[in-house]
C-alpha atoms as a PDB file:
ATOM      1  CA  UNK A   1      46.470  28.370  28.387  1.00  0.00           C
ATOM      2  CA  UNK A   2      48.128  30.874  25.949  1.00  0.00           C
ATOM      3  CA  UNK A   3      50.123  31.838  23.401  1.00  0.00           C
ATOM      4  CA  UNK A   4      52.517  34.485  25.191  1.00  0.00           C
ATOM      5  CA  UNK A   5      51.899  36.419  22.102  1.00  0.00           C
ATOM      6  CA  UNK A   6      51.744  40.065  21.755  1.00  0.00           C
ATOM      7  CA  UNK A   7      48.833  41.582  21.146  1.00  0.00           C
ATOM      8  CA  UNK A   8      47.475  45.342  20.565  1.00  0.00           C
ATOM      9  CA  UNK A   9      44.193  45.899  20.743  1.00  0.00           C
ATOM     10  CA  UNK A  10      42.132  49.525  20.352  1.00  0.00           C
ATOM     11  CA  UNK A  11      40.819  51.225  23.439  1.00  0.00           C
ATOM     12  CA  UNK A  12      36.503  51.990  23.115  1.00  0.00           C
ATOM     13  CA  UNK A  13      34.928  54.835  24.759  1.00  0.00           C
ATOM     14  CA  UNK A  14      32.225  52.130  25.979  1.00  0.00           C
ATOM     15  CA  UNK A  15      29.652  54.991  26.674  1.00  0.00           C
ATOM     16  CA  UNK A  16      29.239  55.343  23.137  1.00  0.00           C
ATOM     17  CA  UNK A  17      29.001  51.637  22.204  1.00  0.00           C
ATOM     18  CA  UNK A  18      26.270  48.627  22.974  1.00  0.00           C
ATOM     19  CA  UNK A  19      26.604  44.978  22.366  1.00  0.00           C
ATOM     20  CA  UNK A  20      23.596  43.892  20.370  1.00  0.00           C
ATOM     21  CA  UNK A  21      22.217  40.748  20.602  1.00  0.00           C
ATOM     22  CA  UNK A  22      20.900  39.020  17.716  1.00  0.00           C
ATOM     23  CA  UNK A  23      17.584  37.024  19.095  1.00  0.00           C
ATOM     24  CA  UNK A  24      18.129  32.951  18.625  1.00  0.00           C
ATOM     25  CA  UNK A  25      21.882  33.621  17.994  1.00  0.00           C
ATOM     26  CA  UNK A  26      23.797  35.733  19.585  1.00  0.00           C
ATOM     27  CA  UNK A  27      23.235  35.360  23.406  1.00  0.00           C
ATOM     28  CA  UNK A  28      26.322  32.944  24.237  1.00  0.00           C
ATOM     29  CA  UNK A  29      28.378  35.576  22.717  1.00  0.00           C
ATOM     30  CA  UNK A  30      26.787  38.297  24.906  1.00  0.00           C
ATOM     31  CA  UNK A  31      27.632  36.532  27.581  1.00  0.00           C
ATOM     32  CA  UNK A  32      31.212  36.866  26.956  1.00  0.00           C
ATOM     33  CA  UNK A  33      30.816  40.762  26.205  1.00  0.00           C
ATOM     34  CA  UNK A  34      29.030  41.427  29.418  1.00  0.00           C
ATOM     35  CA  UNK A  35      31.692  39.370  31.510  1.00  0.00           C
ATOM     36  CA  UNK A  36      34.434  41.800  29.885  1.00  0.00           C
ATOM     37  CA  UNK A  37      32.607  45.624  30.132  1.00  0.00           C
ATOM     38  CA  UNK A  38      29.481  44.530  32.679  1.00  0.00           C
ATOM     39  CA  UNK A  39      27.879  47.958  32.157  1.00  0.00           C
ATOM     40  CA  UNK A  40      27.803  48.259  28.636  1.00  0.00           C
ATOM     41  CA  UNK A  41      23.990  48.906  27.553  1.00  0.00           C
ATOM     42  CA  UNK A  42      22.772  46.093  25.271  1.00  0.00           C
ATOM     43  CA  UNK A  43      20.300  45.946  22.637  1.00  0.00           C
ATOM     44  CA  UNK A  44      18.470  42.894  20.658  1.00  0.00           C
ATOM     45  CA  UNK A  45      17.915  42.448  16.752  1.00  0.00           C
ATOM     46  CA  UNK A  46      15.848  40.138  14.821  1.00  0.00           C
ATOM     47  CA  UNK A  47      16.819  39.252  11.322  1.00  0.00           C
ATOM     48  CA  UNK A  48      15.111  36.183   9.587  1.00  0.00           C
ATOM     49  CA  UNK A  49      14.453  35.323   5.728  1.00  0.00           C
ATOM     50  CA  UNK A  50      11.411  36.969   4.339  1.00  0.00           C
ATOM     51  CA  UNK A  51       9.576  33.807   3.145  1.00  0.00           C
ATOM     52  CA  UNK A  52       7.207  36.440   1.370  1.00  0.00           C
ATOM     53  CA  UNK A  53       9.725  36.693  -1.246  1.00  0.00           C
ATOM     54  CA  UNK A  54      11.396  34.493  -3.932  1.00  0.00           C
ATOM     55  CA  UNK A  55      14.830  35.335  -3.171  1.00  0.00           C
ATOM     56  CA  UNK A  56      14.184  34.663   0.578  1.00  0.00           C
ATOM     57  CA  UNK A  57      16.400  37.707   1.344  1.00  0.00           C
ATOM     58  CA  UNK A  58      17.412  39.208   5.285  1.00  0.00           C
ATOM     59  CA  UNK A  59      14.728  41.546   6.789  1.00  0.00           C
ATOM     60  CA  UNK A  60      15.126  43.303   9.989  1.00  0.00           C
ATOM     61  CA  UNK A  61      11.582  42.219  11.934  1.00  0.00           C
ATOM     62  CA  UNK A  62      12.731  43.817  15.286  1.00  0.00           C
ATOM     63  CA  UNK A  63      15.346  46.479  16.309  1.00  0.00           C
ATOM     64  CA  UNK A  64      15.610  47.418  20.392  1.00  0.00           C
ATOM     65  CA  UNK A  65      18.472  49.790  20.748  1.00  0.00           C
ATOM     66  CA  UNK A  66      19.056  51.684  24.227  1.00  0.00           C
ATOM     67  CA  UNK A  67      18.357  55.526  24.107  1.00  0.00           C
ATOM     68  CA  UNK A  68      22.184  56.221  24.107  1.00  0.00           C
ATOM     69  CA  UNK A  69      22.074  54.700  20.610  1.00  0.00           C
ATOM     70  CA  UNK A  70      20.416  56.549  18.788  1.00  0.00           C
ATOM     71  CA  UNK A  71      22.120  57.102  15.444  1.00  0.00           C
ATOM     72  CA  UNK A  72      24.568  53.731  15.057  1.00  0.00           C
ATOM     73  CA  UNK A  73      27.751  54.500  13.249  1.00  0.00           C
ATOM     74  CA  UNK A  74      29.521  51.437  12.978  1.00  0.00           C
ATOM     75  CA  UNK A  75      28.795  47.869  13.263  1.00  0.00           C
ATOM     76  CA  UNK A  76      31.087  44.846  13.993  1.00  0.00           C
ATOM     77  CA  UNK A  77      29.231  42.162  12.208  1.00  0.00           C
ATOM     78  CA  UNK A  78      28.970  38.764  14.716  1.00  0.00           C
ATOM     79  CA  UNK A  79      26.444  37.342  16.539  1.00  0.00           C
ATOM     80  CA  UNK A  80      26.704  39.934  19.079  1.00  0.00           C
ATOM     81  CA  UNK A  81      27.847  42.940  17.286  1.00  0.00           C
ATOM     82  CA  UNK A  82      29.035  46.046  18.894  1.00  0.00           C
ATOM     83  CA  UNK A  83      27.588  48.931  17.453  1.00  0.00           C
ATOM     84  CA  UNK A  84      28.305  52.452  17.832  1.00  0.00           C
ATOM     85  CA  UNK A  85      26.873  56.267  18.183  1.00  0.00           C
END
């Protein structure tokens, strides 16, 4: 089903991207990336609260990027962001 509306979208060099996968949340999502560029290298986060601190803030705890992401540029914040070099 769909809208027959236009749409123009921006063409990605996907050798200089990844779809990162944020652990506990962003699988289902990365699902539907890998279904649309199957090749595209992916990588895992892990953000929780810090429970050591009062204002409970975000802390990375883990951060698995492939080798051809080295230096990340630019980030598309969802639950499986694309990030790139």
């Amino acid at each position: 089903m769909g809208t027959n509306a236009a749409y123009t979208g921006e063409e990605i060099d996907v050798s200089k991207v990844c779809a990162v996968s944020v652990v506990r949340a962003g699988d289902s999502l990365l699902e539907a990336v890998r279904a649309c560029e199957p090749g595209m290298p992916v990588g895992k986060i892990l953000i929780q609260r810090d429970e050591s601190t009062p204002e409970k803030l975000p802390k990375l705890f883990y951060c698995k990027l492939p080798p051809t992401v080295s230096h990340p540029k630019r980030t598309l914040p969802a639950n499986g962001a694309i990030v790139g070099r």
